[in-house]
C-alpha atoms as a PDB file:
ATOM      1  CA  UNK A   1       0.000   0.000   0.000  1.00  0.00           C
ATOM      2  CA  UNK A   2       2.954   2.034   0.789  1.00  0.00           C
ATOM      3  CA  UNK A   3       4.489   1.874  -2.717  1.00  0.00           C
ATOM      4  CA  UNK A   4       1.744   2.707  -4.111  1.00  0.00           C
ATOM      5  CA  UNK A   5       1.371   5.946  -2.230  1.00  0.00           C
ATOM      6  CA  UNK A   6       4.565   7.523  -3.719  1.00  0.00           C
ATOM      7  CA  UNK A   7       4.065   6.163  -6.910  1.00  0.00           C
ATOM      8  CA  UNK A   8       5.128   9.024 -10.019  1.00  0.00           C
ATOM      9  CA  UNK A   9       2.480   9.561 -11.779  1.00  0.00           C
ATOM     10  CA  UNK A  10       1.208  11.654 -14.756  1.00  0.00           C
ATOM     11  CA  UNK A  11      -2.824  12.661 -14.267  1.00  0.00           C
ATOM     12  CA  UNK A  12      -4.483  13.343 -18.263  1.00  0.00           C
ATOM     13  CA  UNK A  13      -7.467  14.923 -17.313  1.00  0.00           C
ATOM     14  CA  UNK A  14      -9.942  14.576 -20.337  1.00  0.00           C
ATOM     15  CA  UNK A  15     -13.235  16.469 -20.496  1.00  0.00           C
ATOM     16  CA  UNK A  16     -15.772  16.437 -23.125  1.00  0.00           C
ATOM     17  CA  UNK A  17     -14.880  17.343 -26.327  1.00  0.00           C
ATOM     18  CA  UNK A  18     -15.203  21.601 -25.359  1.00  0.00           C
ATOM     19  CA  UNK A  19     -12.900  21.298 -22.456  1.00  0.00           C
ATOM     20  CA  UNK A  20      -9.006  21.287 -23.084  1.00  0.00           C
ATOM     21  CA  UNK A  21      -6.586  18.487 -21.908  1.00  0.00           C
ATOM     22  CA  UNK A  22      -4.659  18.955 -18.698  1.00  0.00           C
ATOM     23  CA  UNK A  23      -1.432  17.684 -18.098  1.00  0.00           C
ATOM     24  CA  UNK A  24      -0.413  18.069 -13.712  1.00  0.00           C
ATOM     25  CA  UNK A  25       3.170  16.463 -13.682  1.00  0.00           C
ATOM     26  CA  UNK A  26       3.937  15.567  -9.587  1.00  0.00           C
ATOM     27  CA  UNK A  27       7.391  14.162  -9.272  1.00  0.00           C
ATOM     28  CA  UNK A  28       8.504  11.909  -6.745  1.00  0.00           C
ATOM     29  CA  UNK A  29       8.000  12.189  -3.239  1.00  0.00           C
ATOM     30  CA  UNK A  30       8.270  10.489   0.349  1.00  0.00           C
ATOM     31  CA  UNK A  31       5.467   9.915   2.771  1.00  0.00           C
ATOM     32  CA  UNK A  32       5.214  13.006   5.266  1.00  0.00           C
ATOM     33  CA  UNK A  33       5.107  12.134   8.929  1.00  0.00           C
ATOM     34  CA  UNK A  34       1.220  11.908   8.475  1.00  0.00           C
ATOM     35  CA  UNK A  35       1.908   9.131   5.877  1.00  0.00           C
ATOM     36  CA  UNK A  36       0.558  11.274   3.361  1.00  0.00           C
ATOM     37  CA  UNK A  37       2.258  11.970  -0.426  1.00  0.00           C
ATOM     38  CA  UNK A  38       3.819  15.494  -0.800  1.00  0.00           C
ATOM     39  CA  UNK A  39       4.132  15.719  -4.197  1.00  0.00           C
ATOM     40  CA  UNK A  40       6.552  18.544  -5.623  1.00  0.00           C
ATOM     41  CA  UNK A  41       5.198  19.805  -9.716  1.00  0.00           C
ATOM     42  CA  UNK A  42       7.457  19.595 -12.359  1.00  0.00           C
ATOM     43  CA  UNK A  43      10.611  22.340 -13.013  1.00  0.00           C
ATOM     44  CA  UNK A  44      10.721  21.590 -16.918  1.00  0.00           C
ATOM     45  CA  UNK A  45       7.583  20.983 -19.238  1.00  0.00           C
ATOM     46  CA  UNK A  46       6.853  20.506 -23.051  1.00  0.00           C
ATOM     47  CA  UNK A  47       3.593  22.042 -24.779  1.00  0.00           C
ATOM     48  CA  UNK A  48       3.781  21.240 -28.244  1.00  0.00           C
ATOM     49  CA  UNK A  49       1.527  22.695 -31.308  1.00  0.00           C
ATOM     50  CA  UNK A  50       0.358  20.328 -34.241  1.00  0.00           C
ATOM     51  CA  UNK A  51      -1.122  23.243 -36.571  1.00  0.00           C
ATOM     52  CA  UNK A  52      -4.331  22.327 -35.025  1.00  0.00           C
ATOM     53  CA  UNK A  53      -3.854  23.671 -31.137  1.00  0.00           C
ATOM     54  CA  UNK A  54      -1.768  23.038 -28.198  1.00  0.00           C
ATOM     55  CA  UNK A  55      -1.285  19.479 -26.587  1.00  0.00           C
ATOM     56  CA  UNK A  56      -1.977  19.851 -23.232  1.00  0.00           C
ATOM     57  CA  UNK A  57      -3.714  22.744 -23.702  1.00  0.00           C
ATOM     58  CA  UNK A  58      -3.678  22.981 -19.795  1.00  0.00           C
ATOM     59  CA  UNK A  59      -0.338  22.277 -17.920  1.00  0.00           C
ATOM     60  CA  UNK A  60       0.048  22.941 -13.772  1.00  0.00           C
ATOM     61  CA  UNK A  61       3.666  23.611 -13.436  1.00  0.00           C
ATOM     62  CA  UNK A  62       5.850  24.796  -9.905  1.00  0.00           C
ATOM     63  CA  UNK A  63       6.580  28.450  -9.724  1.00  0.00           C
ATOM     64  CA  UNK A  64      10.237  29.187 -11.458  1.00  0.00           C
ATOM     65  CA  UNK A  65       9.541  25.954 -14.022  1.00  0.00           C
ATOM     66  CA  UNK A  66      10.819  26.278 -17.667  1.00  0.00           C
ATOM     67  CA  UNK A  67       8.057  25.816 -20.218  1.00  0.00           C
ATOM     68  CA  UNK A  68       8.792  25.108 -23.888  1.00  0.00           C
ATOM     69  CA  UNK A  69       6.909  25.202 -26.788  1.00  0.00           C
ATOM     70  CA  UNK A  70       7.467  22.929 -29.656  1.00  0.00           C
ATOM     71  CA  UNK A  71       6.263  23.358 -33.363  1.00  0.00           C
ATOM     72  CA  UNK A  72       5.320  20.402 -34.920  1.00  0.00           C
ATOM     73  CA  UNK A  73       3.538  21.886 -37.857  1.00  0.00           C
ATOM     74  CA  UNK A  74       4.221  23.023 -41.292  1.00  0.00           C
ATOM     75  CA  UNK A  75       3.339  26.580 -40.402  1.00  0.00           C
ATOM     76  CA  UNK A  76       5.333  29.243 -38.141  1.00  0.00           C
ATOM     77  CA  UNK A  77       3.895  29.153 -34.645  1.00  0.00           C
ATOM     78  CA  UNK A  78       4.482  32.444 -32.182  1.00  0.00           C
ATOM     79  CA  UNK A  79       3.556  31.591 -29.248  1.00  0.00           C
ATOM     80  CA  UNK A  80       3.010  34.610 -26.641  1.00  0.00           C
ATOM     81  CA  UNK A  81       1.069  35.430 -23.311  1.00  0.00           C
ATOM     82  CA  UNK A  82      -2.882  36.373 -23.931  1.00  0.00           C
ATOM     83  CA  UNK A  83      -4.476  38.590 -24.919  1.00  0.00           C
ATOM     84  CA  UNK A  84      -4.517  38.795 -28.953  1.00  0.00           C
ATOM     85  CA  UNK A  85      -3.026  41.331 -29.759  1.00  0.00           C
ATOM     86  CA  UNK A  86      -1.017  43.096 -27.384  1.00  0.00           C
ATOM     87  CA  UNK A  87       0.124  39.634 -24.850  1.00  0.00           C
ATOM     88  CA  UNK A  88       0.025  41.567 -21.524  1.00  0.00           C
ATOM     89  CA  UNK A  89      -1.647  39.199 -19.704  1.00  0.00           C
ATOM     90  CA  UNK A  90       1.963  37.705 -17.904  1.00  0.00           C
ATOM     91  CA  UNK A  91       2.922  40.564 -15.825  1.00  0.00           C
ATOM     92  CA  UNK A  92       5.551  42.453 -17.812  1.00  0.00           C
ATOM     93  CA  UNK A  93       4.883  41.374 -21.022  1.00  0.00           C
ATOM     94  CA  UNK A  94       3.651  42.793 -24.302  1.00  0.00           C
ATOM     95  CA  UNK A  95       4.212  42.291 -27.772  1.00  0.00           C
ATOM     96  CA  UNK A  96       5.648  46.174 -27.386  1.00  0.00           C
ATOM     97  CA  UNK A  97       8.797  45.022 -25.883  1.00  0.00           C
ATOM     98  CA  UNK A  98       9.681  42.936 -28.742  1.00  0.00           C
ATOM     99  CA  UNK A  99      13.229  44.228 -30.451  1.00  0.00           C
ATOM    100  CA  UNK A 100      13.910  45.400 -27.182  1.00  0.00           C
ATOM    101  CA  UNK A 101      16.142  45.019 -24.412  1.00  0.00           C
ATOM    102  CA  UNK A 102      12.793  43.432 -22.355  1.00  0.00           C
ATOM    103  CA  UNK A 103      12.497  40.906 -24.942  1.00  0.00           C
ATOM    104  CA  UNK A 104      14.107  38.411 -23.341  1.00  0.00           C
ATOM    105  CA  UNK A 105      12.464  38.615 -20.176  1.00  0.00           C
ATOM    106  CA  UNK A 106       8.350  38.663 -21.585  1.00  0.00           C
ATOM    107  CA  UNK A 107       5.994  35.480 -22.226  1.00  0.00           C
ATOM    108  CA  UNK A 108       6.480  36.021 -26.042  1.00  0.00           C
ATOM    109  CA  UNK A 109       8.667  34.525 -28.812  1.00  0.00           C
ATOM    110  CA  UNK A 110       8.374  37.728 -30.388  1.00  0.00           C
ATOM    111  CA  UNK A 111       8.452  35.919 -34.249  1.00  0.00           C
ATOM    112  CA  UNK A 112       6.985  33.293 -35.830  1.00  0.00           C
ATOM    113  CA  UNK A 113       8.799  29.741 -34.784  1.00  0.00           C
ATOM    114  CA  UNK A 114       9.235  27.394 -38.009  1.00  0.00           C
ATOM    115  CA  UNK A 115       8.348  22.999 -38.376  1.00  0.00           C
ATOM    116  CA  UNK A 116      10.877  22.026 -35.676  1.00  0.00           C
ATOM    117  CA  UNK A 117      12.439  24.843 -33.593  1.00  0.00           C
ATOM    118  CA  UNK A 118      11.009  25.683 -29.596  1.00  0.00           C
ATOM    119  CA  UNK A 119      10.342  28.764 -27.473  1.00  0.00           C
ATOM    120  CA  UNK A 120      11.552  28.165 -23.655  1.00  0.00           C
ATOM    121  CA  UNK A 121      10.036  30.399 -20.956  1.00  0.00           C
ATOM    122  CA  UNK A 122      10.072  30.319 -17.297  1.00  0.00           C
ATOM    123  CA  UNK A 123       7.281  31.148 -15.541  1.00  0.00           C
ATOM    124  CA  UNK A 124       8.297  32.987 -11.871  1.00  0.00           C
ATOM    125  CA  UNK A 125       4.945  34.765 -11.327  1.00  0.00           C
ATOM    126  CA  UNK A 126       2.237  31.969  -9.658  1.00  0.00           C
ATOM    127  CA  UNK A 127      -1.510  32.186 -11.468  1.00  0.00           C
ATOM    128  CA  UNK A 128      -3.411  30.998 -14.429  1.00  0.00           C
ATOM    129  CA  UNK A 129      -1.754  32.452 -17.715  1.00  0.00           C
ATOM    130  CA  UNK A 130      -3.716  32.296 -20.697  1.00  0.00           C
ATOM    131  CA  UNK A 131      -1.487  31.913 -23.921  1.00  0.00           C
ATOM    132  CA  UNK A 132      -2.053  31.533 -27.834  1.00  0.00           C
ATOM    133  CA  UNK A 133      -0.578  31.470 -31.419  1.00  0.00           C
ATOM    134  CA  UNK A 134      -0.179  34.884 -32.471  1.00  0.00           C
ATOM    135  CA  UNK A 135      -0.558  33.792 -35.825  1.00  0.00           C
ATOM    136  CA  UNK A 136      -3.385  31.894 -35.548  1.00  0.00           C
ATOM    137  CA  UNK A 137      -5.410  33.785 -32.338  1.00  0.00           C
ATOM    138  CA  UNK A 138      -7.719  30.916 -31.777  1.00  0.00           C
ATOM    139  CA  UNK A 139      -5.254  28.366 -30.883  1.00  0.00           C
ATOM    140  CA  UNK A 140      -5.243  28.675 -26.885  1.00  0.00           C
ATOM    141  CA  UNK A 141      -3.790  27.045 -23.734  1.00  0.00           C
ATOM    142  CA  UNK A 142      -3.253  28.088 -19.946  1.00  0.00           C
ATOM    143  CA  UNK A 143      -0.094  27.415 -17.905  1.00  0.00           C
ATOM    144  CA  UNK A 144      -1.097  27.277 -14.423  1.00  0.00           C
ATOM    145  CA  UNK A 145       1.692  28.230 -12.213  1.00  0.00           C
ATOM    146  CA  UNK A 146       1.683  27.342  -8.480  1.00  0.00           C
END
């Protein structure tokens, strides 16, 4: 019973077809003197984009955790914080900082990504942060920091 306490596992939440995937990555743990599992989220984390959305489109991730986005479709793929257009929705972003010295630092890739190449941010502010394809606006996900 034990072992199976502290078990890694990987929790797919799957709604109905309206509701987005969620992906909650716990890593390894011990028991806590109450025999209970503290489970620690994941540092690192892969969202990738298919031309047709984002896979999770919902990801729980620990505060400070690297996030990178993958395009694995024929078209370029910018991803950036919400909202369409201006991305200000991550504190300190906005697509107004690209070719700046800030654009390092914002939730924005600041061009379009081509078939194969990755955006990495981290994510140090906890919340919900909605995010999409600036090139194609409907194309959505959330990382959910904690």
């Amino acid at each position: 019973m034990a072992l199976a306490a502290v078990a890694v596992a990987i929790f797919v939440v799957r709604g109905p077809a309206t509701e987005t995937n969620e992906l909650v990555v716990p890593v390894a743990s011990s028991p806590s003197d109450t025999g209970t599992v503290q489970e620690e989220l994941d540092s690192e984390a892969i969202i990738t984009y298919d031309g047709q959305g984002f896979t999770p489109g919902t990801i729980t991730v620990a505060a400070g955790a690297v996030v990178t986005f993958v395009n694995q479709s024929d078209s370029p793929m910018w991803p950036a914080s919400a909202v369409h257009p201006t991305h200000t929705a991550y504190p300190g972003s906005g697509i107004d900082k690209c070719g700046t010295d800030e654009e390092d630092i914002i939730f924005d890739s600041c061009r379009g990504l081509s078939a194969g190449e990755s955006y990495s941010f981290v994510f140090e502010e906890t919340g919900e942060w909605g995010y999409h394809n600036h090139l194609s606006p409907r194309d959505t996900g959330k990382v959910i920091v904690q």
